[in-house]
Protein backbone atom coordinates (compact mmCIF):
# COMPACT_ATOMS: atom_id res chain seq x y z
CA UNK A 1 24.91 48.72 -24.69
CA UNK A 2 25.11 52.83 -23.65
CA UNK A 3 24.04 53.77 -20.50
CA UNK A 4 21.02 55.18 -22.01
CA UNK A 5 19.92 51.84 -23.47
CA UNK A 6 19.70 50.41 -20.20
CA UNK A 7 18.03 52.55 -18.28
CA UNK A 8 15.23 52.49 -21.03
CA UNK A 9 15.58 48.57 -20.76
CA UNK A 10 14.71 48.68 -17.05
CA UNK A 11 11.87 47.48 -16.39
CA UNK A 12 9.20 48.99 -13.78
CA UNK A 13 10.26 46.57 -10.47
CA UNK A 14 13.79 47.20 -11.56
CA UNK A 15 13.87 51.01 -11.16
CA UNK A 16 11.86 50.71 -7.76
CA UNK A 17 14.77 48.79 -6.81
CA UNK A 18 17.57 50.51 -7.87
CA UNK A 19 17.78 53.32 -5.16
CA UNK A 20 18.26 50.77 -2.29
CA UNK A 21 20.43 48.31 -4.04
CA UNK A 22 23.27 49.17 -1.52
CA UNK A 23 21.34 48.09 1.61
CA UNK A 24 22.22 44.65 0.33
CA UNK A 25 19.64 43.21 2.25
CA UNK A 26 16.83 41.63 0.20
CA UNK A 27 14.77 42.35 3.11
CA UNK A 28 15.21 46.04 3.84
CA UNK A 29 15.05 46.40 -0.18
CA UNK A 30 11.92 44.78 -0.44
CA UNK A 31 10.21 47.08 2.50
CA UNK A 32 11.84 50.12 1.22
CA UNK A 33 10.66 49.24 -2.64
CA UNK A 34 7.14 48.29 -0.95
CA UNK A 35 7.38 45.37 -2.93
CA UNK A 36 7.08 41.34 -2.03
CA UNK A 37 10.40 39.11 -1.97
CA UNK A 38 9.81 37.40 -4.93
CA UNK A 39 9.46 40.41 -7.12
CA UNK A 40 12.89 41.52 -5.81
CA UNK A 41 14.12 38.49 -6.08
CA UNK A 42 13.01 38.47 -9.86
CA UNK A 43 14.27 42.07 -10.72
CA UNK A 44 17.57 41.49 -8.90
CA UNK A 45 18.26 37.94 -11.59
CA UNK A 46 17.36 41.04 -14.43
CA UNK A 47 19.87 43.46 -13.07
CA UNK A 48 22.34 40.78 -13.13
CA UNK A 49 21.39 39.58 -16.61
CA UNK A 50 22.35 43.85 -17.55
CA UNK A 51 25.54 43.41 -15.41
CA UNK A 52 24.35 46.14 -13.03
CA UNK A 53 24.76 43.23 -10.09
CA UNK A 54 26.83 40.70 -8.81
CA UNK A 55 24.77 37.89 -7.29
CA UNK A 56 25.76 34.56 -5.19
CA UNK A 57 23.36 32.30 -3.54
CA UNK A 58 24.59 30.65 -0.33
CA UNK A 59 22.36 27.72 1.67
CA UNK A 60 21.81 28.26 5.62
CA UNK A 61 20.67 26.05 7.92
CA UNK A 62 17.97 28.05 10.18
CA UNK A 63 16.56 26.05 13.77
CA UNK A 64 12.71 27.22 13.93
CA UNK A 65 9.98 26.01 16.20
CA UNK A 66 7.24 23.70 15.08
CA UNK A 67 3.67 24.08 16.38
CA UNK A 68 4.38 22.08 19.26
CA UNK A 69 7.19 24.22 20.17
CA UNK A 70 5.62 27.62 19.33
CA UNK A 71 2.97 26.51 22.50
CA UNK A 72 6.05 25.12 24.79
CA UNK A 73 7.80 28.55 24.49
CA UNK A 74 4.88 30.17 25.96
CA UNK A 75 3.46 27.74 28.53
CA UNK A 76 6.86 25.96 29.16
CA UNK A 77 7.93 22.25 28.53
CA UNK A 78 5.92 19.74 29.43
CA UNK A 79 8.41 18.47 32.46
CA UNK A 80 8.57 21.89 33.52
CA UNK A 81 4.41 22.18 33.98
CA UNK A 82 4.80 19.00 36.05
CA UNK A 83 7.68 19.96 38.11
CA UNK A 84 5.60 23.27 38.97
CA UNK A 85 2.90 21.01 39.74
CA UNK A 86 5.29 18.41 42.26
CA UNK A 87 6.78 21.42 44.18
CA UNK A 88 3.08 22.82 45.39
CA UNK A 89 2.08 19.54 45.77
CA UNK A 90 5.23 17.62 46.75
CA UNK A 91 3.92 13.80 46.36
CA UNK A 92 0.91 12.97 43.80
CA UNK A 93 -0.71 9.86 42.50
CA UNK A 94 -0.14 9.45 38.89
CA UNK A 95 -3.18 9.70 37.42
CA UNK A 96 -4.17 12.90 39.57
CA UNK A 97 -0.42 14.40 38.32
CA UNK A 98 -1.41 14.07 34.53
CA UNK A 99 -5.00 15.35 35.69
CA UNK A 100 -4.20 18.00 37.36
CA UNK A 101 -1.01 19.25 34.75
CA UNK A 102 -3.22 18.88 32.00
CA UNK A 103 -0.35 16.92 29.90
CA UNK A 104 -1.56 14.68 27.36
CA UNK A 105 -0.21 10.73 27.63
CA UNK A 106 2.57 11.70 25.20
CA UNK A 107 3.41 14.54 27.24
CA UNK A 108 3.05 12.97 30.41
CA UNK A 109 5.16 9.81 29.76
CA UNK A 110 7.92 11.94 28.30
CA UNK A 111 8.04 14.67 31.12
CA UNK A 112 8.44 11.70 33.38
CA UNK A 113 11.19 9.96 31.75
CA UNK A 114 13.05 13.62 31.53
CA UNK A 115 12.34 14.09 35.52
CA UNK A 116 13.55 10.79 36.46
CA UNK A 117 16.68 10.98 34.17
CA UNK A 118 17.53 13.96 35.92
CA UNK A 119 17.16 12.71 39.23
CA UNK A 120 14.36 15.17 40.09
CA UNK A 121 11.23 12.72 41.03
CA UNK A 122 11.05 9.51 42.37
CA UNK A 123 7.95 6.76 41.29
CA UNK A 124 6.84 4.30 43.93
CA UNK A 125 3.27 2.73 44.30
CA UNK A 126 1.81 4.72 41.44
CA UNK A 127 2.76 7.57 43.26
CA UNK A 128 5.74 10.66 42.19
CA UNK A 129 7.96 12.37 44.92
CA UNK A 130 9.75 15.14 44.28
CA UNK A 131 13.04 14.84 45.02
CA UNK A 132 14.81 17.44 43.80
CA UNK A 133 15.95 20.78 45.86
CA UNK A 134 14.91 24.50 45.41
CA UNK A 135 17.85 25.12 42.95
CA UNK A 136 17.63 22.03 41.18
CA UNK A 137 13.75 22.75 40.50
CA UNK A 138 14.55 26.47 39.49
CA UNK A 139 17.60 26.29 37.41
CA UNK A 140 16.41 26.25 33.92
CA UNK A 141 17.61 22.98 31.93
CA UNK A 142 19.82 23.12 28.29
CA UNK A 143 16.19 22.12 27.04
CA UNK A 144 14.53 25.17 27.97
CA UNK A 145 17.37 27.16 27.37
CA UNK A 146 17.79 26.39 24.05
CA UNK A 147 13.91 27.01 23.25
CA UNK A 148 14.24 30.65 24.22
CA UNK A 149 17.20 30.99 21.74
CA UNK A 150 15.26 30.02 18.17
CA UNK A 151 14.98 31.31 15.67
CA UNK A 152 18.84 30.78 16.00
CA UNK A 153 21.66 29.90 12.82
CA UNK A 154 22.42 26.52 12.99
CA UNK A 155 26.44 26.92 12.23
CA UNK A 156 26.48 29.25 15.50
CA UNK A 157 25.44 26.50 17.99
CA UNK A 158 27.66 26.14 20.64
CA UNK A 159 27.85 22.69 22.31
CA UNK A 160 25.05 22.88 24.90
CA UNK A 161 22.68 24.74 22.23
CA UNK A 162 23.55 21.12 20.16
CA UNK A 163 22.74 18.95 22.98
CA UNK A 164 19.05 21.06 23.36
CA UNK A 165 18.66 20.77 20.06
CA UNK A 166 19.33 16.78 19.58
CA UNK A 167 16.99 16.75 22.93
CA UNK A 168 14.39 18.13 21.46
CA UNK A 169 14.35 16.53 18.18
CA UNK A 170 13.48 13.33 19.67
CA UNK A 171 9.86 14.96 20.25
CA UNK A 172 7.42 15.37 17.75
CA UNK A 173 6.64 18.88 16.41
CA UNK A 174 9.03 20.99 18.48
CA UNK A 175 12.03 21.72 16.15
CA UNK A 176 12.05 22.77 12.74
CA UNK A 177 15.26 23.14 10.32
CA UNK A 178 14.97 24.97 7.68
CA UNK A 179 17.54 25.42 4.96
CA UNK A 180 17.65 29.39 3.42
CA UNK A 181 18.96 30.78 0.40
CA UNK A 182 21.47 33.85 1.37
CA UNK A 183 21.33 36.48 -1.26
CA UNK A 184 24.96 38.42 -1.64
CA UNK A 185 24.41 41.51 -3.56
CA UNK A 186 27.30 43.50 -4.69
CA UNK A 187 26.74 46.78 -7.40
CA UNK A 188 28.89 46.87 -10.14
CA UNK A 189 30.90 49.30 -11.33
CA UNK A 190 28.32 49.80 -13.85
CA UNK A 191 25.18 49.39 -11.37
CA UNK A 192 27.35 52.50 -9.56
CA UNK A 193 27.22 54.78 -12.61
CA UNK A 194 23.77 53.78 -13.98
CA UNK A 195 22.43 54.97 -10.27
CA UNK A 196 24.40 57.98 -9.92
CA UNK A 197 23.24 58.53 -13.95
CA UNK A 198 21.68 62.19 -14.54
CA UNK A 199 19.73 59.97 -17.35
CA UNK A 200 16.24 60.20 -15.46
CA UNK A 201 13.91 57.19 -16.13
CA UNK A 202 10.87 58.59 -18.19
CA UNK A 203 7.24 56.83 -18.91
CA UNK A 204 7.97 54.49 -20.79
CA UNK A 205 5.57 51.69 -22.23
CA UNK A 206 5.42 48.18 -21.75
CA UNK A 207 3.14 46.79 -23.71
CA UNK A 208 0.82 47.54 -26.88
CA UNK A 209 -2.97 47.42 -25.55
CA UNK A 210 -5.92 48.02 -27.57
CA UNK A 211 -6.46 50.63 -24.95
CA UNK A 212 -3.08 52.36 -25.90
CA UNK A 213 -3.86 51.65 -29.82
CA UNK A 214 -7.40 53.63 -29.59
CA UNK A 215 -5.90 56.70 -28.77
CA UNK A 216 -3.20 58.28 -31.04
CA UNK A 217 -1.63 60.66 -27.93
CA UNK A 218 -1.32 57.37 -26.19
CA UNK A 219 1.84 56.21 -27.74
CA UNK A 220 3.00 59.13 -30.15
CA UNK A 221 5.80 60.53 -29.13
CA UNK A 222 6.64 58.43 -26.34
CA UNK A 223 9.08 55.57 -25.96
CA UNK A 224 8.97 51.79 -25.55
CA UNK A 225 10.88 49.82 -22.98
CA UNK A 226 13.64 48.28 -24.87
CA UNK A 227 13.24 43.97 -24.37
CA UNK A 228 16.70 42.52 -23.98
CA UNK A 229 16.03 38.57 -26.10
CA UNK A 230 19.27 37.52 -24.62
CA UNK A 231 18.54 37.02 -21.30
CA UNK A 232 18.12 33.45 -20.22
CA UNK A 233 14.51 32.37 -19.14
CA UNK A 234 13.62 29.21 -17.25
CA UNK A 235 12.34 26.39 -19.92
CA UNK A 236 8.67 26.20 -20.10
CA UNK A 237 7.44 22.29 -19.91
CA UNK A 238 4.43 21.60 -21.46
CA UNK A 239 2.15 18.67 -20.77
CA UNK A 240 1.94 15.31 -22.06
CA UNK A 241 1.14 11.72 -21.34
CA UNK A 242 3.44 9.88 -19.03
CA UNK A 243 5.72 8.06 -21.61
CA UNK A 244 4.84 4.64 -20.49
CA UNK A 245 1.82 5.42 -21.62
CA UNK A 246 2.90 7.07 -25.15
CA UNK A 247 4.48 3.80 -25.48
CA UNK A 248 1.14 2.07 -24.84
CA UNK A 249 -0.48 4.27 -27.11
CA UNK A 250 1.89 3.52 -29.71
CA UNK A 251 1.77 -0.81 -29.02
CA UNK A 252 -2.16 -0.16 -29.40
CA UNK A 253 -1.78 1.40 -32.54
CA UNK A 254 0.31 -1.19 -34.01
CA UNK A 255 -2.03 -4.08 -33.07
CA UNK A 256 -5.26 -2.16 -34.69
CA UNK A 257 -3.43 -2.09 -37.98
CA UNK A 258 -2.47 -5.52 -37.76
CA UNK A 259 -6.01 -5.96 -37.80
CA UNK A 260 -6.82 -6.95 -34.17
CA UNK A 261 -9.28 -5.63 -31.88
CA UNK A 262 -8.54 -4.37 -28.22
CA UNK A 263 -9.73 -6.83 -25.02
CA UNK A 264 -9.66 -5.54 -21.45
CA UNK A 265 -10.13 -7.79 -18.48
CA UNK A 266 -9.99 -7.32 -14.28
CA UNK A 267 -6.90 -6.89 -12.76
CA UNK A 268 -8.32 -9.12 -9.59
CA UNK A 269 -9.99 -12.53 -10.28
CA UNK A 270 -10.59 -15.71 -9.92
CA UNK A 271 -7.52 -18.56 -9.85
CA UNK A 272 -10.48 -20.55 -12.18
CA UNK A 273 -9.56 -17.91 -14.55
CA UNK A 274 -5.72 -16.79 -14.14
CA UNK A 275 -4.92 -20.80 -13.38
CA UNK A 276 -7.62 -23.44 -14.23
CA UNK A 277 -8.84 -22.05 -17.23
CA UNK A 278 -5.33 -22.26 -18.72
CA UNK A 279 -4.67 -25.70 -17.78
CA UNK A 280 -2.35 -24.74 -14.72
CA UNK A 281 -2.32 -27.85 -12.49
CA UNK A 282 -3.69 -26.74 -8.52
CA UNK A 283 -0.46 -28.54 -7.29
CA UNK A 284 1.71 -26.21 -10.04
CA UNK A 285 4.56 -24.34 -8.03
CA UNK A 286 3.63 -21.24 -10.09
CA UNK A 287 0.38 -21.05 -8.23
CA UNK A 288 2.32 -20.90 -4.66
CA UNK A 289 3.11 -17.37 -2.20
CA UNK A 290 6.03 -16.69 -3.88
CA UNK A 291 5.14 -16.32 -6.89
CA UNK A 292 1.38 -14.83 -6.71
CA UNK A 293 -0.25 -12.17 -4.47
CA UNK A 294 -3.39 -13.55 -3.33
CA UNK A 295 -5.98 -11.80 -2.06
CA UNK A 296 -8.48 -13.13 1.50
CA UNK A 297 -11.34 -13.06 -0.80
CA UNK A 298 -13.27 -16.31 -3.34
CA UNK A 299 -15.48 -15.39 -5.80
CA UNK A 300 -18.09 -17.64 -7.16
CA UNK A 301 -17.10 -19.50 -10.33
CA UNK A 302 -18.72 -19.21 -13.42
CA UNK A 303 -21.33 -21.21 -15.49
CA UNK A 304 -21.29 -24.65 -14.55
CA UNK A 305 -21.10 -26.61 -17.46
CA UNK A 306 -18.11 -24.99 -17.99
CA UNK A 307 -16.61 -25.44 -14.65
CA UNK A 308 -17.31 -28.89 -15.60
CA UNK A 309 -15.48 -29.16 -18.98
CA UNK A 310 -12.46 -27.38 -16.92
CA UNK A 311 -12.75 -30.15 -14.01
CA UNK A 312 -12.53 -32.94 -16.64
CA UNK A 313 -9.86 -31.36 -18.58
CA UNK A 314 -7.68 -31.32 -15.87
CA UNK A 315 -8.76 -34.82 -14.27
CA UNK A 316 -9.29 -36.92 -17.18
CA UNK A 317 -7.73 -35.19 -20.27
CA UNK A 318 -9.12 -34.42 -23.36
CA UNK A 319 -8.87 -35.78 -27.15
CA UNK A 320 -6.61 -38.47 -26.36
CA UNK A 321 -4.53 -36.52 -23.23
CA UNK A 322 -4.29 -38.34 -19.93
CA UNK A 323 -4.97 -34.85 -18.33
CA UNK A 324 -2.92 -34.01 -14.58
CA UNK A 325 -4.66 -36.95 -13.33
CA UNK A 326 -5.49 -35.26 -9.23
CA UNK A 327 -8.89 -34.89 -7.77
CA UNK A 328 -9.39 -30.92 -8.88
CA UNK A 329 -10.70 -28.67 -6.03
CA UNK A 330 -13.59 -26.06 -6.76
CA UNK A 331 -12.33 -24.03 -3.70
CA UNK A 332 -9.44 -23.71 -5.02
CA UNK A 333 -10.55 -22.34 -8.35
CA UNK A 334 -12.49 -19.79 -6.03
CA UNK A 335 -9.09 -17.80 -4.75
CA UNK A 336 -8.94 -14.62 -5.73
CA UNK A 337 -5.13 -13.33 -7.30
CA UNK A 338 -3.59 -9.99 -8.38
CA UNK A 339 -3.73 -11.78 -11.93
CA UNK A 340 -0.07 -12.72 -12.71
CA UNK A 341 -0.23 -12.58 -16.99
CA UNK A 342 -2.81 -11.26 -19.15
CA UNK A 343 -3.20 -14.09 -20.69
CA UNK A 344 -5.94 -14.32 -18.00
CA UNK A 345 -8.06 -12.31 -20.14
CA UNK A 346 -7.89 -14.23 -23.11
CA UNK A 347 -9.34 -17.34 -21.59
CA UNK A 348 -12.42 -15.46 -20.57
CA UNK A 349 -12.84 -13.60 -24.39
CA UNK A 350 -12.67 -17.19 -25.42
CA UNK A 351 -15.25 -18.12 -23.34
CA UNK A 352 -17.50 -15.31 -24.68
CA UNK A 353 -17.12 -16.24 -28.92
CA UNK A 354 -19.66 -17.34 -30.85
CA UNK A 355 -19.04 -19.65 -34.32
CA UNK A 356 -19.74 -16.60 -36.50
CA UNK A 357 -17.58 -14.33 -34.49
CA UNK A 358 -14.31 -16.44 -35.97
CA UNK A 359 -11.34 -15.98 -36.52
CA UNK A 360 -10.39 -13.39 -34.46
CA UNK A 361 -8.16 -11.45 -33.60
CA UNK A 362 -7.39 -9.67 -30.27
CA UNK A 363 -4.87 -7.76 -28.14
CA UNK A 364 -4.26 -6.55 -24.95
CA UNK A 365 -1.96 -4.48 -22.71
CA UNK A 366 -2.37 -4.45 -19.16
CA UNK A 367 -1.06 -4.64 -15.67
CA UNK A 368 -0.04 -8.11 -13.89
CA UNK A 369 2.07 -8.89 -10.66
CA UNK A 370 4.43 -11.37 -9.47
CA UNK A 371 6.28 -11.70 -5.84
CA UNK A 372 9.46 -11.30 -8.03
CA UNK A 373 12.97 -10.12 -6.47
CA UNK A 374 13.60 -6.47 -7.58
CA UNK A 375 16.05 -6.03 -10.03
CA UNK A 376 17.19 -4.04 -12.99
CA UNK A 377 15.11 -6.15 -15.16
CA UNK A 378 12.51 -7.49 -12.40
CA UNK A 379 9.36 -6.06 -11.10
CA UNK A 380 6.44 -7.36 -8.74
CA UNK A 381 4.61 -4.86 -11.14
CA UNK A 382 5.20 -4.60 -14.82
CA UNK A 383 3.16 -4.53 -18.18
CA UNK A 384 2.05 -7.53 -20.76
CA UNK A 385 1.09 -7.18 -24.41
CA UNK A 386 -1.18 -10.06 -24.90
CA UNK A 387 -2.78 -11.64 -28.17
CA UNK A 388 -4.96 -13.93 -29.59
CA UNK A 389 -5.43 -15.20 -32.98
CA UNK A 390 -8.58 -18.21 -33.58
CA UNK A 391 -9.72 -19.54 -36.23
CA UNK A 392 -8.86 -22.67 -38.16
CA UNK A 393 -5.84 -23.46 -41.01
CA UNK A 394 -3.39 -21.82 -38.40
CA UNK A 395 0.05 -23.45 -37.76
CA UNK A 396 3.21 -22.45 -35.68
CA UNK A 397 4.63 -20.29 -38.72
CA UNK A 398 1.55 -17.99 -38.59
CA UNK A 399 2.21 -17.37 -34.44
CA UNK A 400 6.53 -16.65 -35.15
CA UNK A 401 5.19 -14.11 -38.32
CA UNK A 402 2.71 -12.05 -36.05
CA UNK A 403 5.23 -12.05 -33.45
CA UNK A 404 8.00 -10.80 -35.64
CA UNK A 405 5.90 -8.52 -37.23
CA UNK A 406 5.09 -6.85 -33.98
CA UNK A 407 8.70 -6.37 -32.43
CA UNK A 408 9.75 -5.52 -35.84
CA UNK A 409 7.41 -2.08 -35.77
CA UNK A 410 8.33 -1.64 -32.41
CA UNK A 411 11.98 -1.21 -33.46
CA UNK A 412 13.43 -4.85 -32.47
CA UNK A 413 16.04 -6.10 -34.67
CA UNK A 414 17.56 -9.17 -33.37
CA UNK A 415 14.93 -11.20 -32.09
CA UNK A 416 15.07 -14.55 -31.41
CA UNK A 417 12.93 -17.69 -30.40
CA UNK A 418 13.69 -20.43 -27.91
CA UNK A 419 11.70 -23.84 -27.61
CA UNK A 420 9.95 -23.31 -23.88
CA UNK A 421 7.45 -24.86 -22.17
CA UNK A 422 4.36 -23.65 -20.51
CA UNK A 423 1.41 -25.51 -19.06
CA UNK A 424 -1.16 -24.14 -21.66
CA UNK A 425 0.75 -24.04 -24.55
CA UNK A 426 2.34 -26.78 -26.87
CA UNK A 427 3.98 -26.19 -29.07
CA UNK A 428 5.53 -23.11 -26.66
CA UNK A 429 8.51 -20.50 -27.34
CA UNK A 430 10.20 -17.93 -25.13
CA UNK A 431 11.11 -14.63 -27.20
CA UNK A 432 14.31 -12.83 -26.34
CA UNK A 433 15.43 -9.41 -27.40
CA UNK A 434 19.36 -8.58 -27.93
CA UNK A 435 20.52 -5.86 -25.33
CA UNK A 436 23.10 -3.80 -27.05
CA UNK A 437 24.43 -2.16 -23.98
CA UNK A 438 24.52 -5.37 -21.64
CA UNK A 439 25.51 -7.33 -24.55
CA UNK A 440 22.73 -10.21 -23.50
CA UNK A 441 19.58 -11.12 -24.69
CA UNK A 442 16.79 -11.23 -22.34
CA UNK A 443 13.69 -12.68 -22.03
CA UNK A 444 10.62 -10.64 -23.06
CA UNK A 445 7.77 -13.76 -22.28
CA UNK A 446 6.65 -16.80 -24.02
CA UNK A 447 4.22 -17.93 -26.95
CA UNK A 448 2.88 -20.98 -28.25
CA UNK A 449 -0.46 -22.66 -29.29
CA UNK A 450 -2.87 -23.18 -26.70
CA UNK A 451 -3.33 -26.94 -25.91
CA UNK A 452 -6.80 -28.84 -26.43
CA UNK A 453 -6.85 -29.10 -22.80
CA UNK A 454 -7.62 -25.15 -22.53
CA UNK A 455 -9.48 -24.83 -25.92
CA UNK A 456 -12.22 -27.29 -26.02
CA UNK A 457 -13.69 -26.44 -22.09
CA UNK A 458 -13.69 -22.81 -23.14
CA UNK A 459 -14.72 -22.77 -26.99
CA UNK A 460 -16.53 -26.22 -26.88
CA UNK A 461 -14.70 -27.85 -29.48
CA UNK A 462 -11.18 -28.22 -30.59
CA UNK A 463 -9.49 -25.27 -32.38
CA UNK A 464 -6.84 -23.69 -33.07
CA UNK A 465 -5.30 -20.13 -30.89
CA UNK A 466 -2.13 -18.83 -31.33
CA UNK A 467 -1.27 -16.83 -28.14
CA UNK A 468 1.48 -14.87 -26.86
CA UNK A 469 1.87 -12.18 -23.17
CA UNK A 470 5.36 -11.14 -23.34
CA UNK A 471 6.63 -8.33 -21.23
CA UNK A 472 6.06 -4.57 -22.20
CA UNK A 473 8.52 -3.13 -19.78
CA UNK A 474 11.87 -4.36 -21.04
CA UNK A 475 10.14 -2.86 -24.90
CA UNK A 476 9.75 0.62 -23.49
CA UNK A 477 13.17 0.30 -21.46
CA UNK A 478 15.13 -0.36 -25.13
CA UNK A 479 13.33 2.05 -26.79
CA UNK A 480 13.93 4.61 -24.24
CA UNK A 481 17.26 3.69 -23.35
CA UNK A 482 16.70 2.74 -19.42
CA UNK A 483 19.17 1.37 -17.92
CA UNK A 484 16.80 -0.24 -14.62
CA UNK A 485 13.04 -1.52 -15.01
CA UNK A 486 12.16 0.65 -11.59
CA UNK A 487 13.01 3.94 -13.55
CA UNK A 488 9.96 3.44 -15.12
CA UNK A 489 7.94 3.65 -11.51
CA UNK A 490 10.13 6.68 -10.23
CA UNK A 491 8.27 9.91 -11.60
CA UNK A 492 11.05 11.85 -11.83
CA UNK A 493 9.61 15.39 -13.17
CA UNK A 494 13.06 15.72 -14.57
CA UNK A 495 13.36 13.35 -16.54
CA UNK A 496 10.01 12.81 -17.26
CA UNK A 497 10.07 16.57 -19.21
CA UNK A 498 13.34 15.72 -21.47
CA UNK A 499 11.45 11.94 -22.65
CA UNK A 500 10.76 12.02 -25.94
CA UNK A 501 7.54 10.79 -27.42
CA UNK A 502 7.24 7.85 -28.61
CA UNK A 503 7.58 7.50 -32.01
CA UNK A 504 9.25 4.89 -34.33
């Protein structure tokens, strides 16, 4: 590009600069340019994009004062208020020194423990001496010495500046460091000729306005600023839903075309409803501290013939079971959880059908918590797909095909299912998931058919329900290729913008 073409590519912050490029100081160039730093800042990356300037960016460490130390610089240090105060007064009470100082207790506690480290004051029978002499009480300490110093570079303390410094960092708001960005700006050999350039900048125009197109001696005749398209520009991120919940989004819409309609339930409830309802024995060791969050709250348990049915159920059986055989405890049923499975909600939707509401079909995702160890496939937090399927004519065949349908759309090849066991469910599977990269499969959550035990108290007669809550997180960390369940929780802006959505 000629000299000409980039003096008309200049744009107006550009040439304001231009003249004072050599005071290399982005300071000075932005008082002499009468513009703000930023603009400068801005039309300095241009001139270096058009090779007129050299940039580098270097980091300093700069030692400010806080808004505790602004105030100390002018009044003095604490310990120095109360050592004026002790050499008028000589011996004090206490009380009558913090009084009479006006030091708050902060203040006054530290201002003693700086006096008595240095010898200065004595405390005996809530009373402070002064002991110190006329030099000792004059001569100012590293502390204060220091304070008078900032705004100072960090690299250039010496070894008494670092012991102030480390001093006064142990107090709250009196030291600030602050890391700059240095600007070195060195002209080019080009920037040189472009300035000393008899090519004088005319009016040029920016931008086509219907202002400029109304009036034909606006523009004829008169140049446009030439736009250089090569110059890098940051990457513009637009906004979008957090991909967890893409993903969720995406689950939902794969449940609705299987035909099954969306339930939604309380993410804090009753142990009737997480445990009891779902035949969970009150002596089970799932219902202990470590493994649920409970909360120092009952709630009031629901209708009572069915808090009845549930009682019997897990006393006496039903259709032929011996049930857990144990006296079953209302209170109990009254402690309130962080609800550790969504399966929670589907015992209460169960509760709510009606004969000519079946079969049914329903889904949910949701939020459940578990005092689980951390880990890279561990939360205490994570999400559950749950489901539902009632009606009668169902068999164990008709749970595995939803289930395979499901992980199938959401991009699951190897799947596989184990025989498991869980209190509600019999017959019960776990379903694992093959992880390519850790060549293991891991566990996703369990299935099965819910057991008379948990059907007949909450429909009020014996039925069949396939049911299923396996775990959403370990889906979204395949599909997304996550190495560790917490990078799901972290927010990084970063890495949130390069996700892609989710889309199979």
């Amino acid at each position: 590009m000629t000299h000409e073409k980039i003096i008309d590519s200049l744009s107006p912050n550009e040439i304001k600069i231009l003249p004072y490029l050599k005071e290399k100081d982005i300071n000075e160039i932005s008082k002499n340019a009468k513009l703000d730093k930023t603009a400068v800042l801005r039309a300095l990356e241009y001139l270096s994009n058009k090779g007129i300037v050299n940039l580098s960016h270097n980091k300093k460490k700069i030692v400010e004062l806080g808004v505790n130390g602004a105030l100390y610089k002018r009044k003095g240090l604490p310990e120095r208020r109360l050592l004026n105060l002790l050499n008028e007064k000589k011996i004090i009470k206490l009380d009558e020194a913090q009084k009479q100082s006006g030091l708050s207790n902060d203040e006054f506690k530290a201002s003693i423990g700086a006096l008595k480290k240095k010898a200065l004051i004595e405390i005996k029978n809530e009373k402070i001496t002064l002991e110190g002499k006329g030099e000792e009480i004059a001569k100012k300490s590293l502390e204060e010495l220091f304070l008078e110093l900032i705004p100072i570079d960090y690299e250039l303390l010496t070894p008494e500046q670092q012991f102030g410094l480390k001093s006064l960092e142990k107090r709250k708001g009196i030291i600030l460091i602050k890391e700059e960005e240095i600007v070195k700006i060195e002209v080019t050999k080009l920037g040189e000729e472009i300035i000393k350039s008899d090519k004088k900048v005319g009016e040029l125009i920016e931008a086509i306005t219907p202002k400029i197109l109304e009036k034909e001696s606006a523009w004829k005749g008169k140049k446009f600023r030439r736009y250089d398209v090569t110059s890098p520009l940051p990457s513009i991120n637009g906004g979008k839903r957090h991909f967890v919940n893409q993903a969720t989004d995406y689950a939902r819409r794969i449940w609705t075309e299987m035909g099954f309609k969306e339930m939604g339930g309380k993410i804090i409830l009753s142990s009737f409803w997480n445990f009891d309802a779902l035949f969970t024995a009150q002596d089970h060791p799932v219902r202990e501290m470590q493994d649920t969050f409970f909360i120092n709250k009952k709630e009031e348990l629901p209708d009572k013939k069915l808090v009845k049915s549930v009682k019997e159920s897990h006393e006496k059986g039903v259709d032929n079971s011996k049930g857990w055989k144990y006296n079953w405890e209302e209170e109990e049923a009254k402690k309130m959880v962080l609800r550790t499975h969504t399966t929670a909600i589907s015992s209460k939707k169960l509760t709510e059908l009606k004969k000519e509401d079946l079969p049914a079909k329903f889904f949910a995702i949701g939020k459940c918590f578990r005092n689980e160890t951390v880990d890279w496939s561990h939360g205490f937090e994570f999400n559950q797909s749950e489901g539902i399927v009632v009606g009668e004519k169902l068999n164990f065949r008709n749970l595995l095909g939803y289930l395979k349908e499901f992980f199938g759309k959401m991009g699951f090849e190897k799947i596989r299912f184990r025989p498991s066991y869980f209190p509600y469910t019999e017959p019960s599977v776990e379903i694992d998931v093959w992880h390519p990269e850790k060549k293991i499969w891991f566990e996703l959550g369990g299935a099965g058919i819910f057991r008379p035990e948990v059907t007949i108290p909450l429909l009020g007669e014996k039925m069949t329900v396939l049911a299923w809550g396996p775990g959403f997180d370990r889906m979204i960390m395949d599909y997304y290729e996550i190495k560790d369940l917490r990078e799901l929780y972290k927010n990084n802006l970063s890495q949130l913008r390069k996700m892609k959505f989710w889309i199979k």
